[in-house]
PDB file of N, CA and C in Angstrom:
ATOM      1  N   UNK A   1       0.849  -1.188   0.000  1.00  0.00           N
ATOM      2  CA  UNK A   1       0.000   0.000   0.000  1.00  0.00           C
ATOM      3  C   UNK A   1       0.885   1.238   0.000  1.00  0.00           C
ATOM      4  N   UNK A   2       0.780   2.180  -0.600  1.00  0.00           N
ATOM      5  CA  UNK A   2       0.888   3.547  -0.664  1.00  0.00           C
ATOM      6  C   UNK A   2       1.293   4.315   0.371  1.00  0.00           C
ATOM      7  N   UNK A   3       2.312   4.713   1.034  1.00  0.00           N
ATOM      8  CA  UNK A   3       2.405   5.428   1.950  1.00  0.00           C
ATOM      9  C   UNK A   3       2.752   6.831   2.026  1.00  0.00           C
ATOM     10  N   UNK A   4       3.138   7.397   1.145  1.00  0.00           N
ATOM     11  CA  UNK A   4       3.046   8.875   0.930  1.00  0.00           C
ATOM     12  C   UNK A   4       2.106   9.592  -0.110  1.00  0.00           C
ATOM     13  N   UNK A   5       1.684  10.410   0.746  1.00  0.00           N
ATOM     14  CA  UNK A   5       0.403  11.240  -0.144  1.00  0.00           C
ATOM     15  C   UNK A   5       0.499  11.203  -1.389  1.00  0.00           C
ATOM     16  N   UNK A   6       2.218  11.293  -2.015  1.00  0.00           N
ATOM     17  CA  UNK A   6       2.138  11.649  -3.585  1.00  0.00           C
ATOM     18  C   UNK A   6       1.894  10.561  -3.794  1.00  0.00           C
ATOM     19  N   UNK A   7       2.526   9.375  -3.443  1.00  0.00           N
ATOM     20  CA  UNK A   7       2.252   7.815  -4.158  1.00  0.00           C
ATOM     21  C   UNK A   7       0.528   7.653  -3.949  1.00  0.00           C
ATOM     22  N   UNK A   8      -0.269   7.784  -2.971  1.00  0.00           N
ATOM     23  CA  UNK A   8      -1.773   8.080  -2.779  1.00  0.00           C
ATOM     24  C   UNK A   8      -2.510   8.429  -3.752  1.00  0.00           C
ATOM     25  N   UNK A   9      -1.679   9.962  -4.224  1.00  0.00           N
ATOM     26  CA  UNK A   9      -2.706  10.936  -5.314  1.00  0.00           C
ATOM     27  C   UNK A   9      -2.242  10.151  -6.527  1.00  0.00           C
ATOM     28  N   UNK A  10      -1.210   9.134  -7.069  1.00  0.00           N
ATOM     29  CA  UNK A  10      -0.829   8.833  -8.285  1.00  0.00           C
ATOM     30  C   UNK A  10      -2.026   7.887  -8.255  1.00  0.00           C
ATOM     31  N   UNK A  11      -2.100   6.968  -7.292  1.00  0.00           N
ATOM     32  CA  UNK A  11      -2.986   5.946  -7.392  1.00  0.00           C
ATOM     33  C   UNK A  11      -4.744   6.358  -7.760  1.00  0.00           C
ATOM     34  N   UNK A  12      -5.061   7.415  -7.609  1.00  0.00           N
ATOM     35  CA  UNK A  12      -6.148   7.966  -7.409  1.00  0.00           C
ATOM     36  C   UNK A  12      -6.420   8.362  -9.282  1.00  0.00           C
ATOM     37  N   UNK A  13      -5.041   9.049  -9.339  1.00  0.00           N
ATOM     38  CA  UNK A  13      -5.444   9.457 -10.876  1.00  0.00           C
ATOM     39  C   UNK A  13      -4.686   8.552 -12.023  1.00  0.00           C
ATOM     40  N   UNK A  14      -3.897   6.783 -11.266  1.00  0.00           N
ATOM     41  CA  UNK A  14      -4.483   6.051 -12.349  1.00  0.00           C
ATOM     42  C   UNK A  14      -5.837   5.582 -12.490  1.00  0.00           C
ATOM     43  N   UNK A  15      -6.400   5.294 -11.461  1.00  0.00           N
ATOM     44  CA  UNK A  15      -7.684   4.871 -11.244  1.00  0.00           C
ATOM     45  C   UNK A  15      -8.711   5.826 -12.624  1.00  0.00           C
ATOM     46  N   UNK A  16      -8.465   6.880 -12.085  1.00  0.00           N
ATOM     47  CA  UNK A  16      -9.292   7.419 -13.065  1.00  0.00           C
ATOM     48  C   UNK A  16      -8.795   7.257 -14.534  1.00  0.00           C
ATOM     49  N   UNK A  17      -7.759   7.533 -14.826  1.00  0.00           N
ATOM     50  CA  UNK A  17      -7.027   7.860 -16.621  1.00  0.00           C
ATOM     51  C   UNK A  17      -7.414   6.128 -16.842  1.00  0.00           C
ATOM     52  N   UNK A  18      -7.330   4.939 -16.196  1.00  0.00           N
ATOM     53  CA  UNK A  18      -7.674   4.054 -16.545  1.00  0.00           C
ATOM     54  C   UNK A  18      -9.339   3.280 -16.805  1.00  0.00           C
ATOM     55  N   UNK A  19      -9.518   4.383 -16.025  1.00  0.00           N
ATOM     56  CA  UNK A  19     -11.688   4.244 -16.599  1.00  0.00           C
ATOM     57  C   UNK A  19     -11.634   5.238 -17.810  1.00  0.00           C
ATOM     58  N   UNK A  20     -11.389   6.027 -17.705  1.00  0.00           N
ATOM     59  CA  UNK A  20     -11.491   7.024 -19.030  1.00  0.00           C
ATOM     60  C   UNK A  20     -10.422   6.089 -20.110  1.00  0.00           C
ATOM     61  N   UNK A  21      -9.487   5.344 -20.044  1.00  0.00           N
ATOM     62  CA  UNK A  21      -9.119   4.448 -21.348  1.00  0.00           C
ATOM     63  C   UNK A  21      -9.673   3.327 -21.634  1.00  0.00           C
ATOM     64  N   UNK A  22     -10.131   2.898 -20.688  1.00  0.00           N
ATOM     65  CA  UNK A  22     -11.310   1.766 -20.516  1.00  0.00           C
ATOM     66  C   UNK A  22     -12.523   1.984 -21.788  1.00  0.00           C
ATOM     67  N   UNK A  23     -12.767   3.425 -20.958  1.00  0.00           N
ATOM     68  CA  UNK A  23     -14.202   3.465 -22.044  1.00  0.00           C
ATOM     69  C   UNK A  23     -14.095   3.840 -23.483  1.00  0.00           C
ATOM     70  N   UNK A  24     -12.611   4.649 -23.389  1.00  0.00           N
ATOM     71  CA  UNK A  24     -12.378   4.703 -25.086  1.00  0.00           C
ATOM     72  C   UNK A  24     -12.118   3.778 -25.533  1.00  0.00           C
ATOM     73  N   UNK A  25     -11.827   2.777 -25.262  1.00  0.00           N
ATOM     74  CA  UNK A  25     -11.423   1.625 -26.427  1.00  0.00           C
ATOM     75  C   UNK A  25     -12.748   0.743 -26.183  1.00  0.00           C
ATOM     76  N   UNK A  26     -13.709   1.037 -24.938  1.00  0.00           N
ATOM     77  CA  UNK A  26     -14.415   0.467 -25.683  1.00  0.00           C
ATOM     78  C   UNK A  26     -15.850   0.875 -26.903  1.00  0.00           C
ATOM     79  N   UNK A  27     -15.513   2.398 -26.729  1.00  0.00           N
ATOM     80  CA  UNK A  27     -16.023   3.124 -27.560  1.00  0.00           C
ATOM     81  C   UNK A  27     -15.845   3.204 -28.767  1.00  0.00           C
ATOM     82  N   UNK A  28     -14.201   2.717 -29.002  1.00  0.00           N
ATOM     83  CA  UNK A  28     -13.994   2.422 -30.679  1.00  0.00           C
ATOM     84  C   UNK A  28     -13.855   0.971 -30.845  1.00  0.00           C
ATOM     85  N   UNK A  29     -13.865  -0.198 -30.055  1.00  0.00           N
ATOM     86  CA  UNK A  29     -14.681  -1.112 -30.438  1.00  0.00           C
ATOM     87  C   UNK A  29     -15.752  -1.089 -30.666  1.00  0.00           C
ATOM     88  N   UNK A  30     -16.988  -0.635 -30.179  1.00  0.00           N
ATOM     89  CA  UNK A  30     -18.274  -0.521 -30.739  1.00  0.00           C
ATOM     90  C   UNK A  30     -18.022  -0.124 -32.193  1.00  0.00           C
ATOM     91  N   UNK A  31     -17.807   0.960 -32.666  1.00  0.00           N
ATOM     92  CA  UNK A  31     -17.346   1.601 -34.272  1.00  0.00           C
ATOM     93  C   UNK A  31     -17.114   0.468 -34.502  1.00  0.00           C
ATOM     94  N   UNK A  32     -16.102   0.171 -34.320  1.00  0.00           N
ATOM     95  CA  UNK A  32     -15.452  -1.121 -35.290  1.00  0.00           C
ATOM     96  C   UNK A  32     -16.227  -2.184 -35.506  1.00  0.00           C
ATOM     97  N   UNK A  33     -16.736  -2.468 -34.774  1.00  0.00           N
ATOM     98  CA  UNK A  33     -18.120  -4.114 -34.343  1.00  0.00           C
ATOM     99  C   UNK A  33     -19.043  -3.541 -35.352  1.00  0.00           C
ATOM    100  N   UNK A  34     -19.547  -2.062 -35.432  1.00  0.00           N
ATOM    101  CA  UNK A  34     -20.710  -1.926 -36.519  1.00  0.00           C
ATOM    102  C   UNK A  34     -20.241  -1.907 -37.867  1.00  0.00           C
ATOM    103  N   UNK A  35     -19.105  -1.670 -38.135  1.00  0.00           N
ATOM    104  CA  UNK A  35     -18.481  -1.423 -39.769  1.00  0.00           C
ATOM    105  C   UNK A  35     -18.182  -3.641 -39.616  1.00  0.00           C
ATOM    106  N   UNK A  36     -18.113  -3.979 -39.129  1.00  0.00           N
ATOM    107  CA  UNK A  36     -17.940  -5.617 -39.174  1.00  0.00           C
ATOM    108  C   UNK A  36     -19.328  -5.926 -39.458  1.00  0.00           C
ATOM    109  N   UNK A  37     -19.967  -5.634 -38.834  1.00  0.00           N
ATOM    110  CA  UNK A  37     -21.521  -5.807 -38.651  1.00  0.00           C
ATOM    111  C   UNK A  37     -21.787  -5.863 -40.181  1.00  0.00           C
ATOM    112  N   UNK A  38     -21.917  -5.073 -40.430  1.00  0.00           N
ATOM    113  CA  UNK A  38     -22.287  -4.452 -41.804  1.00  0.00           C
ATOM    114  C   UNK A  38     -21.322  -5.406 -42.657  1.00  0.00           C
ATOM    115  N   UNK A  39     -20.413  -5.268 -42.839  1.00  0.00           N
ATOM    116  CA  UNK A  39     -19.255  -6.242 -43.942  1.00  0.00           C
ATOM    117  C   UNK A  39     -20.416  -7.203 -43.830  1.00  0.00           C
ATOM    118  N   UNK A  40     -20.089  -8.259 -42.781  1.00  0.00           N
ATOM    119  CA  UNK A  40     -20.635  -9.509 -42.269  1.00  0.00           C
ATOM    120  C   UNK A  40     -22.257  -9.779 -43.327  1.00  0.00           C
ATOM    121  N   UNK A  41     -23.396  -8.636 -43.332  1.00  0.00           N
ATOM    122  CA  UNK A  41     -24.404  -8.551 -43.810  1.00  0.00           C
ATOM    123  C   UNK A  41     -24.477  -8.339 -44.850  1.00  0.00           C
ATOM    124  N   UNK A  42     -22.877  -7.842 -45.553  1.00  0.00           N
ATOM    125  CA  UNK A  42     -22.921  -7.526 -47.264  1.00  0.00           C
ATOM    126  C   UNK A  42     -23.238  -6.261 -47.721  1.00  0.00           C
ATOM    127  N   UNK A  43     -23.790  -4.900 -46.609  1.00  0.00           N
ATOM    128  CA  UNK A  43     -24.453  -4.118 -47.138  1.00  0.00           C
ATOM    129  C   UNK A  43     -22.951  -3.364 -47.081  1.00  0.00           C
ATOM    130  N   UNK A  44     -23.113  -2.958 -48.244  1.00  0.00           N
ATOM    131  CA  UNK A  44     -21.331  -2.455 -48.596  1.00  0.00           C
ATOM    132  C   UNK A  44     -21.882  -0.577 -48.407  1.00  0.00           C
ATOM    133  N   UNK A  45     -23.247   0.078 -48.453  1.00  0.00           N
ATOM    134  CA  UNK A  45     -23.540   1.391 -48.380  1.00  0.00           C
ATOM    135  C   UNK A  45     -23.653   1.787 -46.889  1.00  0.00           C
ATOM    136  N   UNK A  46     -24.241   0.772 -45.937  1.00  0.00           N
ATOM    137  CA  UNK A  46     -24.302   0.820 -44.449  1.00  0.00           C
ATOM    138  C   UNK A  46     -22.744   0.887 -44.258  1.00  0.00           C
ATOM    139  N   UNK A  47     -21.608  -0.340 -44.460  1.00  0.00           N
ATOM    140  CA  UNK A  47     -20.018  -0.478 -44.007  1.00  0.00           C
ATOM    141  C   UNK A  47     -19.942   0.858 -44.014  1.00  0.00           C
ATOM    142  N   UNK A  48     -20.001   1.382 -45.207  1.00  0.00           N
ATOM    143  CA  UNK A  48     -19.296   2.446 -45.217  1.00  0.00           C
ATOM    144  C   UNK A  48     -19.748   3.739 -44.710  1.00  0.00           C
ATOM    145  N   UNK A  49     -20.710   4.007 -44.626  1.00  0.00           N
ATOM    146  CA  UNK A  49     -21.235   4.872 -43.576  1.00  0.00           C
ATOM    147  C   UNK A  49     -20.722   4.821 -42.032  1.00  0.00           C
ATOM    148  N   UNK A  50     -20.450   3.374 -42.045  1.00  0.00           N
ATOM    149  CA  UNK A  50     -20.517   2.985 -40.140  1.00  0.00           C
ATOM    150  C   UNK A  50     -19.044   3.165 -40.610  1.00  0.00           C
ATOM    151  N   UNK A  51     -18.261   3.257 -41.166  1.00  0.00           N
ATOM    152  CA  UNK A  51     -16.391   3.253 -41.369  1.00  0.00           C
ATOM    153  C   UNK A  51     -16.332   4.719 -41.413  1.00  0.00           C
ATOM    154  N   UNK A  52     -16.945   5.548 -41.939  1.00  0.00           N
ATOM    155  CA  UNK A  52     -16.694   6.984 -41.737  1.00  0.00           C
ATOM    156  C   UNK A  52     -17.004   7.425 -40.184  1.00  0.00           C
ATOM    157  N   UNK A  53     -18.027   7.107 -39.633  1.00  0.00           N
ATOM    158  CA  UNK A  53     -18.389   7.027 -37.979  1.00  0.00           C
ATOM    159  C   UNK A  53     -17.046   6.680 -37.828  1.00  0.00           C
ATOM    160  N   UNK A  54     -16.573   5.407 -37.774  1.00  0.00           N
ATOM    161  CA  UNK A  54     -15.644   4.890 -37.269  1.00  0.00           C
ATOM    162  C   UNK A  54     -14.320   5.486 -37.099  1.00  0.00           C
ATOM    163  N   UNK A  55     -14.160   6.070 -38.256  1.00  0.00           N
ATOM    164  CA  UNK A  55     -12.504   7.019 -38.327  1.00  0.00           C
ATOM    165  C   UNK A  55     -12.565   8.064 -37.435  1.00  0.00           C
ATOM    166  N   UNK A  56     -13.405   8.986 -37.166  1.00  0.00           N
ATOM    167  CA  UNK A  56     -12.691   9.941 -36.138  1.00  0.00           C
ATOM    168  C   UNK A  56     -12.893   9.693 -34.911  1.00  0.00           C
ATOM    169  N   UNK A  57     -13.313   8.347 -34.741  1.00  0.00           N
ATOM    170  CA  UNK A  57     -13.513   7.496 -32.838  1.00  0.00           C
ATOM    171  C   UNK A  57     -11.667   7.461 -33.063  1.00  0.00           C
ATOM    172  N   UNK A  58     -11.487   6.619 -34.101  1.00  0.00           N
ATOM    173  CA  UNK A  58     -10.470   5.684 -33.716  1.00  0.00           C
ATOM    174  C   UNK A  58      -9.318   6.510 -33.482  1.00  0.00           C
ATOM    175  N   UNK A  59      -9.280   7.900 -34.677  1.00  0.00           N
ATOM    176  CA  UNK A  59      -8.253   9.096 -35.273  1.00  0.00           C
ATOM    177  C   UNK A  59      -7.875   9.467 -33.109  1.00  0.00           C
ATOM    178  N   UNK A  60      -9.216   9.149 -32.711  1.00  0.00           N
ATOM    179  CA  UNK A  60      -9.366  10.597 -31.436  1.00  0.00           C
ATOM    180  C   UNK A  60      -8.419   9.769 -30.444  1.00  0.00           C
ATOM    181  N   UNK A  61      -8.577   8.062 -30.914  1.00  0.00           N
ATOM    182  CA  UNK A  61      -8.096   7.361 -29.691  1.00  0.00           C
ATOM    183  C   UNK A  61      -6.433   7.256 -29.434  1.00  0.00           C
ATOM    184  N   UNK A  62      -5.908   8.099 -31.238  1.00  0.00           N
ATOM    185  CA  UNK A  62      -4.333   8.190 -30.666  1.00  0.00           C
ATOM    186  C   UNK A  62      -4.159   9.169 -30.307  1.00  0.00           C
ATOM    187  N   UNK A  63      -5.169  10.363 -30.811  1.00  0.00           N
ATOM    188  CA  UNK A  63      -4.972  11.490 -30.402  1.00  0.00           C
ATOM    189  C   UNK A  63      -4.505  11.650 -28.670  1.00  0.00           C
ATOM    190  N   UNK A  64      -5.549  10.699 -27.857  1.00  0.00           N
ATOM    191  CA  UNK A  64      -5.789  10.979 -26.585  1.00  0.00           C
ATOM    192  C   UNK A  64      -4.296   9.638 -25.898  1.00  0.00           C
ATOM    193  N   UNK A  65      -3.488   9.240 -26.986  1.00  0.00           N
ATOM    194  CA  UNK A  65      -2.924   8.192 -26.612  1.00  0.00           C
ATOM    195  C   UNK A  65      -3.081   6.445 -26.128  1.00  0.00           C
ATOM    196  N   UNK A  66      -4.059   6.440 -26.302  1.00  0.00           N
ATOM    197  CA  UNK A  66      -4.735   5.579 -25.533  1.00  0.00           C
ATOM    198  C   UNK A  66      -4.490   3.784 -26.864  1.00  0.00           C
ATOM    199  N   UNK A  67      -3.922   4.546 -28.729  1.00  0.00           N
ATOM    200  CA  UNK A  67      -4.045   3.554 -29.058  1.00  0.00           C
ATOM    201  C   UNK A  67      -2.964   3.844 -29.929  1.00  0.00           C
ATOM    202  N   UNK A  68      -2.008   2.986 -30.544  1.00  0.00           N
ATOM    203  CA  UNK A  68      -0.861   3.466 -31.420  1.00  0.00           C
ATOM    204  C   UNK A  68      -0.997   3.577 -33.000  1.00  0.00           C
ATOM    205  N   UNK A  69      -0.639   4.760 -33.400  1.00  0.00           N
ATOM    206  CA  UNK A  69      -1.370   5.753 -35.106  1.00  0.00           C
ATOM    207  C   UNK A  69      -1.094   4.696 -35.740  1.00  0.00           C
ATOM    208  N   UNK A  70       0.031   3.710 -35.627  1.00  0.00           N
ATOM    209  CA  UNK A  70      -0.344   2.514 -36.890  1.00  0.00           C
ATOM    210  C   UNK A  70      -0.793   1.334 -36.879  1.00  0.00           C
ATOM    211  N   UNK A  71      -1.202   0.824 -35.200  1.00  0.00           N
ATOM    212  CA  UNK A  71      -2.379   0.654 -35.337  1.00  0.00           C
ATOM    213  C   UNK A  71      -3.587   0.885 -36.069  1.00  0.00           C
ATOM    214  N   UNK A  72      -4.098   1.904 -35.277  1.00  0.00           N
ATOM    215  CA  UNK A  72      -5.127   2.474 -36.245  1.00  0.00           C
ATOM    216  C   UNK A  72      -5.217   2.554 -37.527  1.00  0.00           C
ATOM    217  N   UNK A  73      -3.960   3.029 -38.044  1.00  0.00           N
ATOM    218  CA  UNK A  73      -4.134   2.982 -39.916  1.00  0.00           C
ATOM    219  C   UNK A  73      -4.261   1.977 -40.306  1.00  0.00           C
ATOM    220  N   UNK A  74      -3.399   0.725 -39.559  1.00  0.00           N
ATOM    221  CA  UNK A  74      -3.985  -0.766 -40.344  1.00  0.00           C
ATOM    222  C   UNK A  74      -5.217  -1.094 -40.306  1.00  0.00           C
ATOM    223  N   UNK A  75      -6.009  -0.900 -38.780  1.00  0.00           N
ATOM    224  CA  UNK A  75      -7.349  -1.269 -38.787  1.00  0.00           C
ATOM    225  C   UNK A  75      -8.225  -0.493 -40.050  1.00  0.00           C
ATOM    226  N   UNK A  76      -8.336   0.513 -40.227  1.00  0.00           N
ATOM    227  CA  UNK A  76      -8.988   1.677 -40.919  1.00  0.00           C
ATOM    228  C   UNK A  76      -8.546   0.526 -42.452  1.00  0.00           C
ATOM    229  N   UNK A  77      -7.043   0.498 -42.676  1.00  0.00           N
ATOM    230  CA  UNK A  77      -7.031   0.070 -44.133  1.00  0.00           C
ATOM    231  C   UNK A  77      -7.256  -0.968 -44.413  1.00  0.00           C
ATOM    232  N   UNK A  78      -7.603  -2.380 -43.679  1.00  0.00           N
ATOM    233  CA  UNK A  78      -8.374  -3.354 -43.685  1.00  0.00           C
ATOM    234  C   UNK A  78      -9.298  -3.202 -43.612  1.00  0.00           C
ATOM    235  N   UNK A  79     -10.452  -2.993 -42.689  1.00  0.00           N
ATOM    236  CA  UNK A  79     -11.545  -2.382 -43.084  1.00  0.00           C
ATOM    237  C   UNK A  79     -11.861  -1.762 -44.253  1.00  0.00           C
ATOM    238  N   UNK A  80     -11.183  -1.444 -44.932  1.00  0.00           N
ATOM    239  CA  UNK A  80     -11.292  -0.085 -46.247  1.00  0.00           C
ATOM    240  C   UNK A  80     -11.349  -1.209 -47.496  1.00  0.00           C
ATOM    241  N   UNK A  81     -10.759  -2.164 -47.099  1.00  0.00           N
ATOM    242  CA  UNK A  81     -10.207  -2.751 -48.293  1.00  0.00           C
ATOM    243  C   UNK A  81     -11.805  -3.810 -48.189  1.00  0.00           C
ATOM    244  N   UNK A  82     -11.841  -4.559 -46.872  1.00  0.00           N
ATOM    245  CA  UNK A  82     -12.927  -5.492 -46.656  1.00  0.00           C
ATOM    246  C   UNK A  82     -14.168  -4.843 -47.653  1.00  0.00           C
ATOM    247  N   UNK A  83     -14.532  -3.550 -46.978  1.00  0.00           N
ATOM    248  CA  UNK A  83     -15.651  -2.861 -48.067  1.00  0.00           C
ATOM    249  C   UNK A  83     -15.187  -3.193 -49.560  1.00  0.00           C
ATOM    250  N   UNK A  84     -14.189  -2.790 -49.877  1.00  0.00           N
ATOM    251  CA  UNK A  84     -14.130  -2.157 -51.290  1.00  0.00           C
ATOM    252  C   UNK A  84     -14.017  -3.698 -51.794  1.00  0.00           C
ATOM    253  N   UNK A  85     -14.087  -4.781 -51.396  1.00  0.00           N
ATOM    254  CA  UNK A  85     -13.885  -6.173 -51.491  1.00  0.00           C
ATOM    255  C   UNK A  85     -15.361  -6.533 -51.854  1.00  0.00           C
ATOM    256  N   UNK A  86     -16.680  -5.968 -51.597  1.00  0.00           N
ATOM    257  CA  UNK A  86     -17.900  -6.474 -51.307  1.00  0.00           C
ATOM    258  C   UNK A  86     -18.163  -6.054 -52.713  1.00  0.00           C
ATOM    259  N   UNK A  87     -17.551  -4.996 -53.062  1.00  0.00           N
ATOM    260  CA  UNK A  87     -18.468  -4.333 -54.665  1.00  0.00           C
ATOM    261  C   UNK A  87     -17.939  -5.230 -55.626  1.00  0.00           C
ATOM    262  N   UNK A  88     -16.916  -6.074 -55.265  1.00  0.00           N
ATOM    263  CA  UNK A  88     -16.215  -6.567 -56.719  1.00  0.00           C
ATOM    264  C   UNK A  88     -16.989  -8.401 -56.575  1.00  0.00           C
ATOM    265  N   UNK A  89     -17.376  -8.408 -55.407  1.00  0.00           N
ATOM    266  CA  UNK A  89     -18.033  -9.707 -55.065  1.00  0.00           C
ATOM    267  C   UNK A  89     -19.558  -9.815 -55.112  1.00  0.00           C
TER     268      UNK A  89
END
């Protein structure tokens, strides 16, 4: 356990920065689950609607650090490609 106030207050505000990263990722999992959603169902005009939603969740989640930028660009360009995969199929 913690015995000086500063080690105290660190613990206090991982607690928090770790609910607030908690909920962003699971906020751009949701995005991501609906642009799958959609692939999954074939509707290649819904994907892509729910993939534009999706980019500035995901853009915000390196912004805020919480996810690494090439990460994200791979997810985004798989996804991108999965769509653009449905029109030729």
């Amino acid at each position: 356990m913690a015995n000086t106030a500063s080690a105290r207050k660190r613990i206090r505000q991982t607690e928090r920065r770790n609910a607030r990263n908690t909920a962003r990722i699971s906020r751009v999992r949701t995005f991501v689950k609906k642009v799958e959603a959609a692939i999954e169902a074939g509707k290649k005009e819904d994907a892509s609607v729910a993939l534009r939603a999706a980019q500035p969740e995901l853009q915000r989640a390196v912004g805020k650090g919480v996810m690494h930028a090439n990460t994200v660009a791979r997810r985004i360009s798989r996804l991108s490609a999965r769509i653009k995969a449905l029109a030729a199929a």
